[in-house]
N, C-alpha and C. Protein backbone atom coordinates (compact mmCIF):
# COMPACT_ATOMS: atom_id res chain seq x y z
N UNK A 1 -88.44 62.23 -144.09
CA UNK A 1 -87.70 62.25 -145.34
C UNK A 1 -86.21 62.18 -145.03
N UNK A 2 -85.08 61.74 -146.44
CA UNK A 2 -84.20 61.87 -145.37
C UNK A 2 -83.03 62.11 -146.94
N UNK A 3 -82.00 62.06 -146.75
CA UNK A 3 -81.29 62.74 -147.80
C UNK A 3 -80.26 62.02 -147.85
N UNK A 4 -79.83 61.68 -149.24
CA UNK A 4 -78.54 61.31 -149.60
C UNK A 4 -77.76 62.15 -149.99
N UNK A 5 -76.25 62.24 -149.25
CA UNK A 5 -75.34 63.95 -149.79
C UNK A 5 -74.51 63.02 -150.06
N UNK A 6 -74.22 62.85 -151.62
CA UNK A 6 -73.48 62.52 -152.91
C UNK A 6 -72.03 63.10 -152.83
N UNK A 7 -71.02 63.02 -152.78
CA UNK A 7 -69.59 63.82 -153.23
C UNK A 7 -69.04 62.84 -153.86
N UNK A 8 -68.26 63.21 -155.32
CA UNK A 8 -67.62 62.74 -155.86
C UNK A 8 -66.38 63.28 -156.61
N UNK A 9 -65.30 62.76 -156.19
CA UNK A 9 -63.99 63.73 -156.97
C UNK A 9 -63.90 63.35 -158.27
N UNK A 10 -64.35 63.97 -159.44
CA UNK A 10 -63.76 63.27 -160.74
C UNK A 10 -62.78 63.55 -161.46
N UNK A 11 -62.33 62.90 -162.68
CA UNK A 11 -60.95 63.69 -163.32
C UNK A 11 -61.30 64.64 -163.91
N UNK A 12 -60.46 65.50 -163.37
CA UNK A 12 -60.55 66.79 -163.72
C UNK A 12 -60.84 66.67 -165.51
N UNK A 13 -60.14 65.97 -166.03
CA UNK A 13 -60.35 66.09 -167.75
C UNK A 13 -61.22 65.52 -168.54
N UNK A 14 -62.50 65.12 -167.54
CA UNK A 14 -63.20 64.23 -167.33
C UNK A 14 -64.75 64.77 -166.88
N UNK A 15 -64.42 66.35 -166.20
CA UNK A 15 -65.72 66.63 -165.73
C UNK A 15 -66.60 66.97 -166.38
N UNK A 16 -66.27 68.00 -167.50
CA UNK A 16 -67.57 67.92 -168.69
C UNK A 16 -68.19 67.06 -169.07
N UNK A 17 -67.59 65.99 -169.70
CA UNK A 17 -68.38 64.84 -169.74
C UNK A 17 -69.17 64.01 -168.87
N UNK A 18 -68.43 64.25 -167.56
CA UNK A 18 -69.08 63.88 -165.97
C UNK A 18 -70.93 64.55 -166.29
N UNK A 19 -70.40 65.67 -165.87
CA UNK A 19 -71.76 66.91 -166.15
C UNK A 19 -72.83 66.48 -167.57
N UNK A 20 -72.23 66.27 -168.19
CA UNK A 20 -73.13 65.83 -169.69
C UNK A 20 -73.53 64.48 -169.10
N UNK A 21 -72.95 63.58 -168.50
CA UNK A 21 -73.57 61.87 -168.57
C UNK A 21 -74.66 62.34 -167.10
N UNK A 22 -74.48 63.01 -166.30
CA UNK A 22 -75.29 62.95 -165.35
C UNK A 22 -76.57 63.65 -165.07
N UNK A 23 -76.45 65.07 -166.22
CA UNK A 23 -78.02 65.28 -166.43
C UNK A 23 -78.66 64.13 -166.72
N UNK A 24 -78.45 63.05 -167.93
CA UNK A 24 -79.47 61.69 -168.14
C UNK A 24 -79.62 60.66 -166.76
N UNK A 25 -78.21 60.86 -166.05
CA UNK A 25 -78.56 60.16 -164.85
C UNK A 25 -79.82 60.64 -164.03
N UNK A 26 -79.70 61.76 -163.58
CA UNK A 26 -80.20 62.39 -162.53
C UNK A 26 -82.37 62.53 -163.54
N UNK A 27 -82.23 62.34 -164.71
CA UNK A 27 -83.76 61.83 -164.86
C UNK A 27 -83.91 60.85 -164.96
N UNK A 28 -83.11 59.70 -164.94
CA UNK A 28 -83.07 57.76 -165.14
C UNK A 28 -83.48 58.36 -163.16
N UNK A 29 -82.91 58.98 -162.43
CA UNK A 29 -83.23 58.80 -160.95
C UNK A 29 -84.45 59.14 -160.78
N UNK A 30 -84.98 59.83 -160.87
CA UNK A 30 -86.64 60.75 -161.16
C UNK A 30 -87.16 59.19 -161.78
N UNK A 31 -87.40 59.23 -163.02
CA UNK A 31 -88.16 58.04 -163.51
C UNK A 31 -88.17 57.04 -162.51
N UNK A 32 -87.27 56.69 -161.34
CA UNK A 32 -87.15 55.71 -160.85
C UNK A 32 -87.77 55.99 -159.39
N UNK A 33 -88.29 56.90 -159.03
CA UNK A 33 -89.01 57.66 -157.92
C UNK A 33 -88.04 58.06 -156.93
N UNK A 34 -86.77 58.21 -157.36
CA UNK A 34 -85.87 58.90 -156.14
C UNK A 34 -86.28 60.03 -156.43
N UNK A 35 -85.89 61.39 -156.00
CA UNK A 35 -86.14 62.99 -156.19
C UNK A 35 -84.41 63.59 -155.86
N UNK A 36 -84.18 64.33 -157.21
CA UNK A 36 -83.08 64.77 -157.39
C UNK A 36 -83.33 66.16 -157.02
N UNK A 37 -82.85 66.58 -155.77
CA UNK A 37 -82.95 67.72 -155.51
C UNK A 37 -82.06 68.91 -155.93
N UNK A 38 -80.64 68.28 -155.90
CA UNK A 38 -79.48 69.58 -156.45
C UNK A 38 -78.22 68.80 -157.08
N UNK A 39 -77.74 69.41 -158.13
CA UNK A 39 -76.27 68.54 -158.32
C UNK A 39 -75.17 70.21 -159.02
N UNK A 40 -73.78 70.14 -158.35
CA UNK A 40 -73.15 70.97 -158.69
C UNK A 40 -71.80 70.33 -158.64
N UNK A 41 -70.94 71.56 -158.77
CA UNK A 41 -69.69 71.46 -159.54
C UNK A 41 -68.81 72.07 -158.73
N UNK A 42 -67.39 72.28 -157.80
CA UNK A 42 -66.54 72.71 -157.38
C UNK A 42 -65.81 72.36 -158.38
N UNK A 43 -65.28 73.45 -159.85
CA UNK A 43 -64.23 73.17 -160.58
C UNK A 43 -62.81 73.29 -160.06
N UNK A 44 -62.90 73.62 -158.73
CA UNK A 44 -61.27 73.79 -158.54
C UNK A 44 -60.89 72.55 -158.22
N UNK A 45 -61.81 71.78 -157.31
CA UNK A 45 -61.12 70.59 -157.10
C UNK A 45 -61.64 69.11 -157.80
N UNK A 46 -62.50 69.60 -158.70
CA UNK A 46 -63.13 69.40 -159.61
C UNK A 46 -64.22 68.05 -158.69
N UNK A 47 -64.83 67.94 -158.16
CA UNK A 47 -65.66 67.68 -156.87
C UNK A 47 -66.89 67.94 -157.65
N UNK A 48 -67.81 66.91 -157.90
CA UNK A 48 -69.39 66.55 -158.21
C UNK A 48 -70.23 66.74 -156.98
N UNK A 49 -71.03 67.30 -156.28
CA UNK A 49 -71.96 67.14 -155.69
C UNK A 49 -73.77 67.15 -155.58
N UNK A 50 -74.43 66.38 -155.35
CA UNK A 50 -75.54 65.90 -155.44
C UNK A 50 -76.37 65.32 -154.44
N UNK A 51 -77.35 65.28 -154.21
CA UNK A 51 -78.49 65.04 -153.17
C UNK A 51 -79.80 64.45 -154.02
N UNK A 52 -80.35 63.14 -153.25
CA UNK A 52 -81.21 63.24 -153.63
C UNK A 52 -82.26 62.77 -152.11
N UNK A 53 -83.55 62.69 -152.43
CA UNK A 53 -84.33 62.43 -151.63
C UNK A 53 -85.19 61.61 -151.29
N UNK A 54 -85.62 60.84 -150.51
CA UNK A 54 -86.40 59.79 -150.15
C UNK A 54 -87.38 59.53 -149.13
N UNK A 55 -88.36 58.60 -148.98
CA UNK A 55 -89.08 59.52 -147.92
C UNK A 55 -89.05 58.36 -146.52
N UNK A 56 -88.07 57.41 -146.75
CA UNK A 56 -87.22 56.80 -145.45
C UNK A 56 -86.10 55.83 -145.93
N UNK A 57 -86.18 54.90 -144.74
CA UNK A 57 -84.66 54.01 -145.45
C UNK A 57 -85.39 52.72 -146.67
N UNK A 58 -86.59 52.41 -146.13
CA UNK A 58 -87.10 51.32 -146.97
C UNK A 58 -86.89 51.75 -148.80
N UNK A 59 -87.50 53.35 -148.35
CA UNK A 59 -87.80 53.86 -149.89
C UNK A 59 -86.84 53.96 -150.57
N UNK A 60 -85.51 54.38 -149.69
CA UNK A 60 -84.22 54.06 -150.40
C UNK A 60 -83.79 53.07 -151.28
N UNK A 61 -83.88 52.55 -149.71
CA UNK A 61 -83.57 51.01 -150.54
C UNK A 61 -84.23 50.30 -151.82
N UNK A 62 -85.41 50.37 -152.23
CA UNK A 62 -86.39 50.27 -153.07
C UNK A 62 -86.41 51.15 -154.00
N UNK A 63 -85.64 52.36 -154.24
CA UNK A 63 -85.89 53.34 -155.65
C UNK A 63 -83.99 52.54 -155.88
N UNK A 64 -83.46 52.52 -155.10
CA UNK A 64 -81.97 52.25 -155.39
C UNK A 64 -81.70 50.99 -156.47
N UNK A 65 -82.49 49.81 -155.19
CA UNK A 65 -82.54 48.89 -156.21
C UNK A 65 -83.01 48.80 -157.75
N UNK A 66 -83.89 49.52 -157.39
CA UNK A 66 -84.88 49.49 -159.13
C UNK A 66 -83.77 50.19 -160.18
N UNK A 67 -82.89 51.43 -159.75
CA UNK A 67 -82.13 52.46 -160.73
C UNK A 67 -80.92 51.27 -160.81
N UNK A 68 -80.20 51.05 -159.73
CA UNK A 68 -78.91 50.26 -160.17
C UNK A 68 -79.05 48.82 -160.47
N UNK A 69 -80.49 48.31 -160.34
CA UNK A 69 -80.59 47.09 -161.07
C UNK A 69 -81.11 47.30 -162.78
N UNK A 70 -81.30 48.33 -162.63
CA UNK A 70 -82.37 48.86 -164.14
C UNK A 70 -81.25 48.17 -165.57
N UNK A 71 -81.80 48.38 -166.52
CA UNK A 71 -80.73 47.86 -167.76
C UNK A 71 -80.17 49.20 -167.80
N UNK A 72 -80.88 50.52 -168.10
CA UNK A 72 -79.79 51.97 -167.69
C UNK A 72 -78.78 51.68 -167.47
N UNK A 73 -78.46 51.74 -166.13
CA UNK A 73 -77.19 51.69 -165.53
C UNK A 73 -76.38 50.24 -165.69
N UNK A 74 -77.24 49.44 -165.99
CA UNK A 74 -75.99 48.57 -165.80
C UNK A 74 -75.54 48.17 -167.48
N UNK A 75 -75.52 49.24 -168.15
CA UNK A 75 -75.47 49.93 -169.60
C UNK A 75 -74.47 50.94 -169.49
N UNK A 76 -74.66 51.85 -168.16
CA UNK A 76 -73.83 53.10 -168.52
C UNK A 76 -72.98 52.85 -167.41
N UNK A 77 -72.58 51.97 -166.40
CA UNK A 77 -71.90 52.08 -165.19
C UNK A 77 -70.69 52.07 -165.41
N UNK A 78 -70.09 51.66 -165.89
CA UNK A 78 -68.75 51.28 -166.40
C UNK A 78 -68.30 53.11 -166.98
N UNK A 79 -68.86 53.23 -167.81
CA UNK A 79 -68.58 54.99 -168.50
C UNK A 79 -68.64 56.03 -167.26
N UNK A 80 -69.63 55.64 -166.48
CA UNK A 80 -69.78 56.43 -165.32
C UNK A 80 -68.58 56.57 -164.71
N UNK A 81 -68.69 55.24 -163.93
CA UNK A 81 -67.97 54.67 -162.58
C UNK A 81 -66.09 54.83 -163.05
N UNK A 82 -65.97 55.00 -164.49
CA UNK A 82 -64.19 55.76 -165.31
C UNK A 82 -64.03 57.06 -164.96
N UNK A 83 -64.88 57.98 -164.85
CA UNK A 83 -64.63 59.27 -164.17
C UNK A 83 -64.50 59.21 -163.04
N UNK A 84 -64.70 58.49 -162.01
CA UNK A 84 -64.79 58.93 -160.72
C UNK A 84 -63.72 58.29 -160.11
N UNK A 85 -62.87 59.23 -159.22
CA UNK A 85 -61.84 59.41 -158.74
C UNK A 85 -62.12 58.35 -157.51
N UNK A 86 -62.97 58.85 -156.37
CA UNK A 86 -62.88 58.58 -154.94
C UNK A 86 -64.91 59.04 -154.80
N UNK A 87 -65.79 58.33 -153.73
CA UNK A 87 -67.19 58.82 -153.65
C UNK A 87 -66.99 58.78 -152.56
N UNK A 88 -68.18 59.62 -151.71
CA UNK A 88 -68.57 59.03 -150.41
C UNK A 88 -70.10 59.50 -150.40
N UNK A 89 -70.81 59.14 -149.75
CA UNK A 89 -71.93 59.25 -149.22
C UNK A 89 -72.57 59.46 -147.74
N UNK A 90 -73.14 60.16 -147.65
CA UNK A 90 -73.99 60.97 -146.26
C UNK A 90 -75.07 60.92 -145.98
N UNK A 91 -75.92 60.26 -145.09
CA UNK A 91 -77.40 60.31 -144.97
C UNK A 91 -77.96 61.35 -144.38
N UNK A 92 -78.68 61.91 -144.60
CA UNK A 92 -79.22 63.20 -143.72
C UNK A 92 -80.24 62.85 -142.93
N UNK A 93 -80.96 63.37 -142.02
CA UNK A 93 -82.44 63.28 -141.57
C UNK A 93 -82.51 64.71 -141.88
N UNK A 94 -83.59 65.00 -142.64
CA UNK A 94 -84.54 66.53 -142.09
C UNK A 94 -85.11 67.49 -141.27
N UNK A 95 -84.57 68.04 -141.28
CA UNK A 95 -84.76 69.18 -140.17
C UNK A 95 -86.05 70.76 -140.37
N UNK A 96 -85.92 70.32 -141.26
CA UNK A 96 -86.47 71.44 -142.27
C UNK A 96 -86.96 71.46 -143.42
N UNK A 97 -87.86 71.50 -144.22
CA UNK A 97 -87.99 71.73 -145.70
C UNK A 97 -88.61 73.00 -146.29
N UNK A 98 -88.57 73.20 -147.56
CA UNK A 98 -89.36 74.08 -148.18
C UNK A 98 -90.55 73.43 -148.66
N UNK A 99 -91.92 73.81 -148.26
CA UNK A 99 -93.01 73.48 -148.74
C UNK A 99 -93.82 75.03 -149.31
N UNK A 100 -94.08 74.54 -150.76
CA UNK A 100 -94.34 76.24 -151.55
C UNK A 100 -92.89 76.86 -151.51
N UNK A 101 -93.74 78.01 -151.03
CA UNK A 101 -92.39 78.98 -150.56
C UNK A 101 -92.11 79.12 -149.41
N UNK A 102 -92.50 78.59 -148.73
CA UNK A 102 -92.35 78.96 -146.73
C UNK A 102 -91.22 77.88 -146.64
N UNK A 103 -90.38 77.84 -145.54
CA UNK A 103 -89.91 76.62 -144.80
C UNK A 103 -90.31 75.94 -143.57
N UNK A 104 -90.70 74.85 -143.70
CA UNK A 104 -91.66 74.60 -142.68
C UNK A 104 -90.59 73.06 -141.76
N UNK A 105 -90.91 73.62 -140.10
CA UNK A 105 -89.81 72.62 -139.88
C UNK A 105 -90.73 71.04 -139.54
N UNK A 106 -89.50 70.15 -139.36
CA UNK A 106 -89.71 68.90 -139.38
C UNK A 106 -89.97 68.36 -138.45
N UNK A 107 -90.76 67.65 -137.64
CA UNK A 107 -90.38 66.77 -136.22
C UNK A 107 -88.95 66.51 -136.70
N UNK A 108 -88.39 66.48 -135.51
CA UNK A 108 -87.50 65.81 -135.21
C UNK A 108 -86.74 65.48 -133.93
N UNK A 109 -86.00 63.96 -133.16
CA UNK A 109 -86.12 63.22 -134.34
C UNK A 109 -86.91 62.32 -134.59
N UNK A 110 -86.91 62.00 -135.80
CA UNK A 110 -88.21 60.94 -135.95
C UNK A 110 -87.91 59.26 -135.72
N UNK A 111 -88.36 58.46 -135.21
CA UNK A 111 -88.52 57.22 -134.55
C UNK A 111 -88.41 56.41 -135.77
N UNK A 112 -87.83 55.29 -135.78
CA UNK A 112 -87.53 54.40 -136.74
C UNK A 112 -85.86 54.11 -136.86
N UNK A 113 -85.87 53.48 -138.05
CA UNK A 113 -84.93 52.98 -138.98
C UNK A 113 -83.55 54.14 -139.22
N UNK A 114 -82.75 54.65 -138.92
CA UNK A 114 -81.76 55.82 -139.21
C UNK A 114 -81.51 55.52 -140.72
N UNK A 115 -81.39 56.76 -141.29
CA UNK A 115 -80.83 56.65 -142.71
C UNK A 115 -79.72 55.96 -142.66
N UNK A 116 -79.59 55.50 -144.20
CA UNK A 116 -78.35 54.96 -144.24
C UNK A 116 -78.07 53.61 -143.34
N UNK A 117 -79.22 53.42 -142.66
CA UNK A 117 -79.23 51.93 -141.69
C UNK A 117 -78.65 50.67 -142.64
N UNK A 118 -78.82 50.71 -143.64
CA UNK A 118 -79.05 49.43 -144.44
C UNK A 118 -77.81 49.81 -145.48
N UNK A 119 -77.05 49.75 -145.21
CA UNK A 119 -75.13 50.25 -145.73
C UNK A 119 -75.49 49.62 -146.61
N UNK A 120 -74.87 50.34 -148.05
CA UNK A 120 -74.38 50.40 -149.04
C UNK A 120 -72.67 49.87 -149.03
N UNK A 121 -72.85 48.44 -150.20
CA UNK A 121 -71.50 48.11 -150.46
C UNK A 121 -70.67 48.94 -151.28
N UNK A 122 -69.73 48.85 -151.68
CA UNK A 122 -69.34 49.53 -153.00
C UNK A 122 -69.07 48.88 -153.97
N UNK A 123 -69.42 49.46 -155.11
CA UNK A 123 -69.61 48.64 -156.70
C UNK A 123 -68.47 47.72 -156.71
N UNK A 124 -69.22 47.09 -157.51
CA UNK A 124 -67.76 45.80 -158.42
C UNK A 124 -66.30 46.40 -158.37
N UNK A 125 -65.38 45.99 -157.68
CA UNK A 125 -63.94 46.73 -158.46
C UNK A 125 -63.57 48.28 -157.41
N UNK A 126 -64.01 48.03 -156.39
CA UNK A 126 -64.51 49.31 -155.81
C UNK A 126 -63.82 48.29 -154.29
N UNK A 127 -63.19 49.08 -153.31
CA UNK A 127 -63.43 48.99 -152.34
C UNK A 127 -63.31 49.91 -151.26
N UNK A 128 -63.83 49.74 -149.62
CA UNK A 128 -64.03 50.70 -148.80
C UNK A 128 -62.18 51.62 -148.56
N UNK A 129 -62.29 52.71 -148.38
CA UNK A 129 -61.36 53.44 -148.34
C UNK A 129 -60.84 53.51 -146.81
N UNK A 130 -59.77 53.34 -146.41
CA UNK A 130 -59.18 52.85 -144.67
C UNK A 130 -59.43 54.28 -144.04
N UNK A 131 -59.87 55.35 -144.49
CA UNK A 131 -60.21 56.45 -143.79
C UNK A 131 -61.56 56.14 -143.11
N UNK A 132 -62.17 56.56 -141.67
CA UNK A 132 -63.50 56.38 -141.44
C UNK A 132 -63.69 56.98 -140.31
N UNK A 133 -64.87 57.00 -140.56
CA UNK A 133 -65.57 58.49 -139.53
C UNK A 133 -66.17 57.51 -138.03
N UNK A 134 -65.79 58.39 -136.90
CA UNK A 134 -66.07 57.62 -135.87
C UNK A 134 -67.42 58.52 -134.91
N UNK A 135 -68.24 57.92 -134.64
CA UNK A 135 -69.00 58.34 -133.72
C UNK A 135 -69.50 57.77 -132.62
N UNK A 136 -70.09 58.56 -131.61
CA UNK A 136 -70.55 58.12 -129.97
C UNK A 136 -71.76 57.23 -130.58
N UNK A 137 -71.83 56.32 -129.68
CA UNK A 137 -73.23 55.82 -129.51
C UNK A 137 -74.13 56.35 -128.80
């Protein structure tokens, strides 16, 4: 399984309504077989955060397409995509989950495809930000 960690700075005068448009998001994501695991709020810096879940990169790719090609979003993207300041995105692998009530751990790591293998452009009107994260091979 593997995780998308969501951050988004929005306008501050802007976040209630942020919060109101994204409960309907976050079940347009469900209907669409992603799994919305958590979404919260840092009001100080007024910072959206959210996760959802998938159960590799294919599936990603395949619940993604279906939500941001859906008529939904490409209905509400524009209203959305006016609140939001700056995004970034994080792939996780699993280490761990809760199954029931226990936490039960994960192989890891697991063989394949790395999350996030299959990069995400950024929307229409959108481009990559000159900050970037460097890592070892």
């Amino acid at each position: 399984m593997i995780t998308e960690l969501r951050r988004y700075r929005i306008r501050p005068e802007q976040l209630e309504s942020w919060v109101a448009f994204f409960r309907e998001a976050a079940r347009r994501n469900e209907e669409g077989g992603a799994h919305v695991e958590f979404a919260g709020v840092d009001r100080e810096t007024s910072t959206f955060i959210w996760l959802r879940t998938y159960v590799d990169e294919a599936d990603r790719e395949a619940r993604k397409a279906s939500f941001y090609g859906g008529d939904w979003w490409n209905e509400h993207e524009t209203f959305a995509m006016d609140h939001v300041l700056e995004y970034d995105v994080t792939f996780l692998e699993t280490t761990i989950q809760r199954q029931g009530g226990e936490l039960v751990d994960v192989p890891w790591p697991v063989a394949g495809e790395r999350p996030g293998g299959r990069a995400d452009g950024p929307p229409d009107g959108w481009t990559a930000s000159t900050r970037r994260t460097f890592i070892r091979e």
